[in-house]
N, C-alpha and C. Protein backbone atom coordinates (compact mmCIF):
# COMPACT_ATOMS: atom_id res chain seq x y z
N UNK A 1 0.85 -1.17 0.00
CA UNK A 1 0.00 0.00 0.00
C UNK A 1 0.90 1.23 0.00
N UNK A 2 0.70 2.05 -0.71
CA UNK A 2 1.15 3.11 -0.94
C UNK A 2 0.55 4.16 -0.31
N UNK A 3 1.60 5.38 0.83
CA UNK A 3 0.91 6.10 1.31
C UNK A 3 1.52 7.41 0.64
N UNK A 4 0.64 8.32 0.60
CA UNK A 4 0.86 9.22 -0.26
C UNK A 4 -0.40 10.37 0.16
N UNK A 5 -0.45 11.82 -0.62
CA UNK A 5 -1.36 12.60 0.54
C UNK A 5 -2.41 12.24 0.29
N UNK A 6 -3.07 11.43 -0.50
CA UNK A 6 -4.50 11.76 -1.11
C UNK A 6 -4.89 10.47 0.40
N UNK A 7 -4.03 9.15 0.77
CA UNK A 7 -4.43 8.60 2.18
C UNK A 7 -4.48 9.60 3.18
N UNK A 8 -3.42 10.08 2.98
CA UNK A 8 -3.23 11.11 4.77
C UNK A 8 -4.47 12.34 4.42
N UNK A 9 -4.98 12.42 3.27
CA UNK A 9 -6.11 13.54 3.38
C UNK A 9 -7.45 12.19 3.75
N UNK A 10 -7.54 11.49 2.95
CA UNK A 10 -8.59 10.46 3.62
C UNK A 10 -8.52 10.30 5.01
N UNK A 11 -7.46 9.97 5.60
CA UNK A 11 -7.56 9.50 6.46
C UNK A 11 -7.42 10.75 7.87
N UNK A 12 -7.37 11.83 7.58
CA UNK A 12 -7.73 12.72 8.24
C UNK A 12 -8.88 13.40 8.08
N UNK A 13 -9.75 12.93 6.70
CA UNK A 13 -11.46 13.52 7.33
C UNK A 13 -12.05 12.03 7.97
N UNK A 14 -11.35 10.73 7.68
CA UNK A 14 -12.31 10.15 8.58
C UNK A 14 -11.97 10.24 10.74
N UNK A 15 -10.75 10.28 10.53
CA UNK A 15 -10.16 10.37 12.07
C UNK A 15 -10.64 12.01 12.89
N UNK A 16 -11.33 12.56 11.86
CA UNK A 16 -11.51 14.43 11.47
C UNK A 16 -10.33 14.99 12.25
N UNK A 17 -9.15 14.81 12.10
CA UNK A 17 -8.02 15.16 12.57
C UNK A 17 -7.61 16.26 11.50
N UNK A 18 -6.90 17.44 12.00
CA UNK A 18 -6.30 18.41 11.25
C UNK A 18 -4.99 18.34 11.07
N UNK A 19 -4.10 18.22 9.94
CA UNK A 19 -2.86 17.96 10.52
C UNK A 19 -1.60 18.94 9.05
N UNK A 20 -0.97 19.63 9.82
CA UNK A 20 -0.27 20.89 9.28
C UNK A 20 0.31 20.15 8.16
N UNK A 21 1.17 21.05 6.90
CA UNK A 21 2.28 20.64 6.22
C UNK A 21 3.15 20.04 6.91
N UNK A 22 3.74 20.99 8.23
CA UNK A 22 4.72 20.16 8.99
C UNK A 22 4.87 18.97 9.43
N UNK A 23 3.94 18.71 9.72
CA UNK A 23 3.41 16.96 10.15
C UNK A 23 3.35 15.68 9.48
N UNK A 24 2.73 16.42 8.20
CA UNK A 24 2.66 15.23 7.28
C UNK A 24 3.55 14.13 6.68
N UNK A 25 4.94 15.01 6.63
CA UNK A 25 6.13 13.75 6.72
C UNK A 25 6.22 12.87 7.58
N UNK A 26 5.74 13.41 8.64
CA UNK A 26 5.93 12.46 9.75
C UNK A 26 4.69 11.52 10.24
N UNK A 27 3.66 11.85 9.91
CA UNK A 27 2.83 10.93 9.73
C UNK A 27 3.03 9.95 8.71
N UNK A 28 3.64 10.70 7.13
CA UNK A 28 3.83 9.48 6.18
C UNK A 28 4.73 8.20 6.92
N UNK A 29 5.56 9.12 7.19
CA UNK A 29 6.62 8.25 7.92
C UNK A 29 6.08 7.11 8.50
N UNK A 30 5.29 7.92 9.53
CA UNK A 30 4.68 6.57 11.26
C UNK A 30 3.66 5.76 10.12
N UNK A 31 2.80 5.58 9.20
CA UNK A 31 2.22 5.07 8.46
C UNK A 31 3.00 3.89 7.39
N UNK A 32 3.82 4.39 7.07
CA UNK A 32 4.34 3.81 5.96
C UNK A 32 5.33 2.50 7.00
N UNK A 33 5.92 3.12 8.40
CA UNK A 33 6.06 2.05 9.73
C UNK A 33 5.81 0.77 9.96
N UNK A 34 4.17 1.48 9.95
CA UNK A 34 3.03 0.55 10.85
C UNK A 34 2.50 -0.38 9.51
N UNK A 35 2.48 0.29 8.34
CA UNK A 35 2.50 -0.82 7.29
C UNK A 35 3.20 -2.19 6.77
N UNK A 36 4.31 -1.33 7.23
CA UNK A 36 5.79 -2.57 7.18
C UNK A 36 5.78 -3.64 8.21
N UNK A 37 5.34 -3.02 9.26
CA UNK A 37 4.96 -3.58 10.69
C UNK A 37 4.08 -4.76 10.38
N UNK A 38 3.14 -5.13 9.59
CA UNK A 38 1.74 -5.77 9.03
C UNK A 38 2.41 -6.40 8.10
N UNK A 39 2.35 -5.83 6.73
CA UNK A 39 2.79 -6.72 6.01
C UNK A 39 4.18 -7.90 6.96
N UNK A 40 5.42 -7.51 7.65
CA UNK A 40 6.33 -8.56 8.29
C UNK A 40 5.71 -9.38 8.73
N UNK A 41 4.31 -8.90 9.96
CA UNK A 41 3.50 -10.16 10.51
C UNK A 41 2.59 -11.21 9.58
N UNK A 42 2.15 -10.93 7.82
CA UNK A 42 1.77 -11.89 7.44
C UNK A 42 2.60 -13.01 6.82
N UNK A 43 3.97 -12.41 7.28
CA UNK A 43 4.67 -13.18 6.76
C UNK A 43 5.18 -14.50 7.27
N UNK A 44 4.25 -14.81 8.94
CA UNK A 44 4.46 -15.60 9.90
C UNK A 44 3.94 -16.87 9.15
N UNK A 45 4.41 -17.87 9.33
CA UNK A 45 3.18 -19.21 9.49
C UNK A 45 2.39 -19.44 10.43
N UNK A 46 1.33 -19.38 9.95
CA UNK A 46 -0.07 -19.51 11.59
C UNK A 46 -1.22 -20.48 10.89
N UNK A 47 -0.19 -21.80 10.49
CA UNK A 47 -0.79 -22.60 10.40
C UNK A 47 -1.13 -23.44 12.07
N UNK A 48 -1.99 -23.92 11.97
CA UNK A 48 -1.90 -24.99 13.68
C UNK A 48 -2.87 -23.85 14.77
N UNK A 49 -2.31 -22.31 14.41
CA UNK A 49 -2.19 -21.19 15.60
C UNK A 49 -3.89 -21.11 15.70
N UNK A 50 -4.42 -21.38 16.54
CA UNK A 50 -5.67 -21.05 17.49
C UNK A 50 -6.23 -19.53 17.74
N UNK A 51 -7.14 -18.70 16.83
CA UNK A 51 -7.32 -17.54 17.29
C UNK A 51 -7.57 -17.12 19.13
N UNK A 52 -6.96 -16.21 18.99
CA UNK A 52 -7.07 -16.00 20.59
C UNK A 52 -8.44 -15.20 20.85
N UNK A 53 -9.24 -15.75 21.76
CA UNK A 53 -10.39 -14.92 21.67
C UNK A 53 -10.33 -14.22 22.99
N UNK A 54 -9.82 -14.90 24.67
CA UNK A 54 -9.61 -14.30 25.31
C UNK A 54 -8.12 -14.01 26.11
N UNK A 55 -7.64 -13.11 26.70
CA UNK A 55 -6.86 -12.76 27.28
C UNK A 55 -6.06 -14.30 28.34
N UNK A 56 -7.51 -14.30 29.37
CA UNK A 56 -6.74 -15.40 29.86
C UNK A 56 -8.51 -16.55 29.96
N UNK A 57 -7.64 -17.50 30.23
CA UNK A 57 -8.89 -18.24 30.73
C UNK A 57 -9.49 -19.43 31.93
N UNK A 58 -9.63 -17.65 32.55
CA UNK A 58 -10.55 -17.59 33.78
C UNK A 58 -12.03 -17.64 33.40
N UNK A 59 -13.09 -17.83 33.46
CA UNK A 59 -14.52 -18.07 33.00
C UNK A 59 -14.50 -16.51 34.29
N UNK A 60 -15.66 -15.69 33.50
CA UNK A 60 -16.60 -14.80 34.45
C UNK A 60 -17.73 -15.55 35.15
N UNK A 61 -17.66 -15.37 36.34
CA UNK A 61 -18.88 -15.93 36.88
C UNK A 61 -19.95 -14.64 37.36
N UNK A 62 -21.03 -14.93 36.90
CA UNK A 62 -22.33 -13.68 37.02
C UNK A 62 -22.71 -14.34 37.80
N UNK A 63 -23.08 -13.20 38.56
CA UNK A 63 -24.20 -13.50 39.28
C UNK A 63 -25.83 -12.95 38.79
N UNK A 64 -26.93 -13.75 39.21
CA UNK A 64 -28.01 -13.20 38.60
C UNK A 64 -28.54 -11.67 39.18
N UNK A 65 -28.95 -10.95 37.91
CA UNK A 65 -29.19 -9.41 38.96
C UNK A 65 -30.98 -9.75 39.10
N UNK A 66 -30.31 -9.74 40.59
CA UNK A 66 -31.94 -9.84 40.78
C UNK A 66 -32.11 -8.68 41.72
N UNK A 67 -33.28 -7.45 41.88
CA UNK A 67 -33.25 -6.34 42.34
C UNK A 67 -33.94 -6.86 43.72
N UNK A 68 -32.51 -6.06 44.77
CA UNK A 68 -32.73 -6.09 46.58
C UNK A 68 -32.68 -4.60 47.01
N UNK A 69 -32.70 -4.44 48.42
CA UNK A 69 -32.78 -3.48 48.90
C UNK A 69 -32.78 -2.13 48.81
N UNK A 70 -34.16 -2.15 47.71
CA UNK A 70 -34.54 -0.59 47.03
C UNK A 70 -34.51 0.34 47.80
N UNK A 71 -34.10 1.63 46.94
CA UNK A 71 -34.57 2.84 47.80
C UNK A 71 -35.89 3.57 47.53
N UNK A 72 -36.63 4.29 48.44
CA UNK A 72 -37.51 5.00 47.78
C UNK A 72 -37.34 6.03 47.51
N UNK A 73 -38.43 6.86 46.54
CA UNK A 73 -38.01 7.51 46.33
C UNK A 73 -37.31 9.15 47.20
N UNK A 74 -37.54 9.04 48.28
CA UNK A 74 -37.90 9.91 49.66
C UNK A 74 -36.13 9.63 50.15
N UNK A 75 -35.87 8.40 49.99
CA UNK A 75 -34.48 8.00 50.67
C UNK A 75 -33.24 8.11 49.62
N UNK A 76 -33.55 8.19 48.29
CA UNK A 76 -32.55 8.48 47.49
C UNK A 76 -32.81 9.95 47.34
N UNK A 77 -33.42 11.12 47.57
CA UNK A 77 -33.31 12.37 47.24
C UNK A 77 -33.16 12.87 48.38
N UNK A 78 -33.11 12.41 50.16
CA UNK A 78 -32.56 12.88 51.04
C UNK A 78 -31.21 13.70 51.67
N UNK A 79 -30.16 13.25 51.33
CA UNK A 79 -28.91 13.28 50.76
C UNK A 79 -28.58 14.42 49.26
N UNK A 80 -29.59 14.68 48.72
CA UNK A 80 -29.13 15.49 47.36
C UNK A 80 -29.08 16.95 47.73
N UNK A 81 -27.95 17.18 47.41
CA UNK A 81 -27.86 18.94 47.75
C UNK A 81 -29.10 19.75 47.60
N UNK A 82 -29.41 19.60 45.71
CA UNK A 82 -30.79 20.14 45.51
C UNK A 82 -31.40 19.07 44.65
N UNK A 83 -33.12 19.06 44.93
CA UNK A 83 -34.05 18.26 44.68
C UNK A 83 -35.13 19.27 44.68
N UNK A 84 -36.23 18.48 43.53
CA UNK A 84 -37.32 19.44 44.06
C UNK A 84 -38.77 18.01 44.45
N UNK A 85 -38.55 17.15 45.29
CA UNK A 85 -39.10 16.35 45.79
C UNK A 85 -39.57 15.22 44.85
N UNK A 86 -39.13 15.35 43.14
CA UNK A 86 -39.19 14.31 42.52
C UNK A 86 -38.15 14.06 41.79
N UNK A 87 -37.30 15.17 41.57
CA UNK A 87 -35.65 14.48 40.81
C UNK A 87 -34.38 15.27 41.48
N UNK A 88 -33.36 14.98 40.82
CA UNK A 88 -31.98 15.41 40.99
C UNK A 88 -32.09 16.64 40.49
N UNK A 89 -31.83 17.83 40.98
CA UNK A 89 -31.27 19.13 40.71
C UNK A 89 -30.27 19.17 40.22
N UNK A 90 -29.73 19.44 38.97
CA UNK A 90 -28.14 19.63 38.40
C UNK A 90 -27.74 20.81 37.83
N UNK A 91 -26.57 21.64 38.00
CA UNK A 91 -26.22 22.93 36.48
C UNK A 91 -26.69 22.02 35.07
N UNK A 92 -26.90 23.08 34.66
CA UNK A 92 -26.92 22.74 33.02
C UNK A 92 -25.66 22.85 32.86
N UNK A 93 -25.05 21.60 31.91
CA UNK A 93 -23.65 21.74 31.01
C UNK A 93 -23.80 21.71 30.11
N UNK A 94 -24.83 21.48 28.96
CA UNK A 94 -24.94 22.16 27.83
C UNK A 94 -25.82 23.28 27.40
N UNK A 95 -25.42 24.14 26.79
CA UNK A 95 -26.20 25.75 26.51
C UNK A 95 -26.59 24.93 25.14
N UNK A 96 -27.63 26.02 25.03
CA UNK A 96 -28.39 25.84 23.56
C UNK A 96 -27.56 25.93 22.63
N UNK A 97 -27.44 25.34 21.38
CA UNK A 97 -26.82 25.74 20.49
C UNK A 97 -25.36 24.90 20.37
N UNK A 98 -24.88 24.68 21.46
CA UNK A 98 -23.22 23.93 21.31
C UNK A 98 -23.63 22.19 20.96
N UNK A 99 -24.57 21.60 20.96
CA UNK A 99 -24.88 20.62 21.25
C UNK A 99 -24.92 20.15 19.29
């Protein structure tokens, strides 16, 4: 694969990354790397080789969620700085318009 700008322009509207004249050598660079990097690894034999699906293998054990010792609603808004006797009081962090 050939990297060249018309990738590093692809591939900076999909990542929507902005990236200067200055940079771009050096991205060709780290790209053209990580390519070499890939192509060396198909060069392995992985005949026999077992995809790895997990890390290790320990089994997760769940437990079932089964719902205990509710609060009401009176005992979870006790404790809240501000409430107005049916929800959570919060600042707004988004203003109109930025969203």
């Amino acid at each position: 694969m050939e990297v060249d700008d018309a990738l590093i322009d692809k591939l900076s509207r999909l990542s929507m990354l902005e990236f200067s004249e200055a940079e771009r050598p050096q991205i060709k660079s780290d790209l053209e790397k990580m390519i070499s990097f890939i192509d060396k690894l198909k060069e392995l034999d992985t005949t026999g080789v077992e995809p790895l699906l997990h890390i290790s293998g320990e089994i997760n054990v769940l437990r079932d969620d089964v719902p205990d010792n509710m609060l009401t609603k009176e005992e979870a808004l006790q404790n809240a700085p501000l409430h107005n006797n049916n929800f959570f009081l919060v600042p707004k962090v988004i203003k109109k318009g930025e969203a």
